[in-house]
Protein backbone atom coordinates (compact mmCIF):
# COMPACT_ATOMS: atom_id res chain seq x y z
CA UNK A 1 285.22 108.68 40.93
CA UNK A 2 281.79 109.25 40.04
CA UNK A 3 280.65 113.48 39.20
CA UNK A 4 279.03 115.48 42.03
CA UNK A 5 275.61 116.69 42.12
CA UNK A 6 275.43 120.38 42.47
CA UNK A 7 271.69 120.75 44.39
CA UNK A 8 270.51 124.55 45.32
CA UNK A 9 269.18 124.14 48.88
CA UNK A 10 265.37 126.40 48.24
CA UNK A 11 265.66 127.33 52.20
CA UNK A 12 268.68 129.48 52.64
CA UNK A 13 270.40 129.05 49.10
CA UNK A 14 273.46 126.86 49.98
CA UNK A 15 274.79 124.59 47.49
CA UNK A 16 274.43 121.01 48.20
CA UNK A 17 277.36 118.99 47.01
CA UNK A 18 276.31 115.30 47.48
CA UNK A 19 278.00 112.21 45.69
CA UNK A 20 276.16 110.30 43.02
CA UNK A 21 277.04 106.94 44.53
CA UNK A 22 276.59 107.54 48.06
CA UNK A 23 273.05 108.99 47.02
CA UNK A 24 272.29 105.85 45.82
CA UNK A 25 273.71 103.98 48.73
CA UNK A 26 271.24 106.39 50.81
CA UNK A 27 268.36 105.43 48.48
CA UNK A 28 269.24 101.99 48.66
CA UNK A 29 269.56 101.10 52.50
CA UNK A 30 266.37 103.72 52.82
CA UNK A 31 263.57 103.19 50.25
CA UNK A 32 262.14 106.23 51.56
CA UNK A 33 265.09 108.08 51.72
CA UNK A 34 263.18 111.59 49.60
CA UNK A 35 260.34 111.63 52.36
CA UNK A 36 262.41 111.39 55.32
CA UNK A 37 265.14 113.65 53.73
CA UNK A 38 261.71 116.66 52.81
CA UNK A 39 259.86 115.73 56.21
CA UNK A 40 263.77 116.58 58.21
CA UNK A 41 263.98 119.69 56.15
CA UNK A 42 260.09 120.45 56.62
CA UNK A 43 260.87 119.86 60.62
CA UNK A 44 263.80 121.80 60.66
CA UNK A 45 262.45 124.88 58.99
CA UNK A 46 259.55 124.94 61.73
CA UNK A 47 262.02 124.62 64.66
CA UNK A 48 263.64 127.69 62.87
CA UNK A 49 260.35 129.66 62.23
CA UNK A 50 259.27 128.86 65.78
CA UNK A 51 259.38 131.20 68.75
CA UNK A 52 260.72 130.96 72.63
CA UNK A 53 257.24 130.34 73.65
CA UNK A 54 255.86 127.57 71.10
CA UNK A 55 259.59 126.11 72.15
CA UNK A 56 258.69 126.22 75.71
CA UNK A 57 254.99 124.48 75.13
CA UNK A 58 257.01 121.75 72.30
CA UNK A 59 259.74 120.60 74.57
CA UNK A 60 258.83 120.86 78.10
CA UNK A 61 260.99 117.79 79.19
CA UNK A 62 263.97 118.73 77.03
CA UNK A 63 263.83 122.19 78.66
CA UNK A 64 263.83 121.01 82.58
CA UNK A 65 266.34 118.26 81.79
CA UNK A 66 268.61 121.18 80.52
CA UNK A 67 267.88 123.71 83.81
CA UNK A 68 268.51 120.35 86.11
CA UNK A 69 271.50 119.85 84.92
CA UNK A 70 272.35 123.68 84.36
CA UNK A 71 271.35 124.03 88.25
CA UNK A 72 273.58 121.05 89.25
CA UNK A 73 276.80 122.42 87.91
CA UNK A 74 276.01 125.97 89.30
CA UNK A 75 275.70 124.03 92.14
CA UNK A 76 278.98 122.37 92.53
CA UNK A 77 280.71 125.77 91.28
CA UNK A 78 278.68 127.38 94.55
CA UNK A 79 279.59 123.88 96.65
CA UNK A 80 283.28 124.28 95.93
CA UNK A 81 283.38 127.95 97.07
CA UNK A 82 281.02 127.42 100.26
CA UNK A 83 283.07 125.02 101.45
CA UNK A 84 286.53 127.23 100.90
CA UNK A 85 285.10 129.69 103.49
CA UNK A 86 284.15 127.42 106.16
CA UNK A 87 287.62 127.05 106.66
CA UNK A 88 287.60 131.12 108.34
CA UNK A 89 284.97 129.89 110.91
CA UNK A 90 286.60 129.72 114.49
CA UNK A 91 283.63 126.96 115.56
CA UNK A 92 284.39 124.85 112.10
CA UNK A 93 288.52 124.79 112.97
CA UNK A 94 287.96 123.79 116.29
CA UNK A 95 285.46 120.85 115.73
CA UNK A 96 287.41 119.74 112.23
CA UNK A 97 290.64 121.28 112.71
CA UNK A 98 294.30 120.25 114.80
CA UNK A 99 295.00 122.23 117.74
CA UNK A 100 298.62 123.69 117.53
CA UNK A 101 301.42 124.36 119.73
CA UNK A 102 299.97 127.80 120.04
CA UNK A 103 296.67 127.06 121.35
CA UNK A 104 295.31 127.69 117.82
CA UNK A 105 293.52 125.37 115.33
CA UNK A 106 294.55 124.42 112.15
């Protein structure tokens, strides 16, 4: 098995333990495999530095995608309960419900 390569990550001081052979794979499939690897570590540090409001003007469609789909599962939580107390409504028994023998609906 070939030796690991110990790498000090300079942005928050992890060790990086990454396999001499499946570096070179990387390097291999990806002739630019350094630049994409600084520009992804370049990105990710300015996603990090960034605040709620530069996130806000970045990803605008990423945000309302999120409160659609946020809103549409409140929604069904608040569909699910509406619908539970309908059943209490004297007018909603008698138009969906069964009459029984005693002159009630069901």
């Amino acid at each position: 098995m070939a030796p690991n390569l110990e790498k000090v990550d300079h942005v928050d001081g992890n060790i990086l333990h990454i396999e001499d052979v499946a570096l070179r794979r990387m390097s291999v499939t990806q002739p630019h495999f350094a630049e994409l690897t600084h520009e992804a570590r370049d990105a990710t540090r300015s996603e990090r530095d960034m605040t709620f409001l530069q996130a806000l003007k970045l990803y605008p469609k990423a945000i309302a995608w999120s409160v659609v789909l946020s809103t549409a599962i409140i929604m069904e939580a608040y569909d699910i309960q509406l619908i539970s107390t309908f059943y209490a409504f004297p007018k909603f028994r008698e138009k969906y419900g069964v009459r029984g023998s005693d002159g009630t609906y069901e």
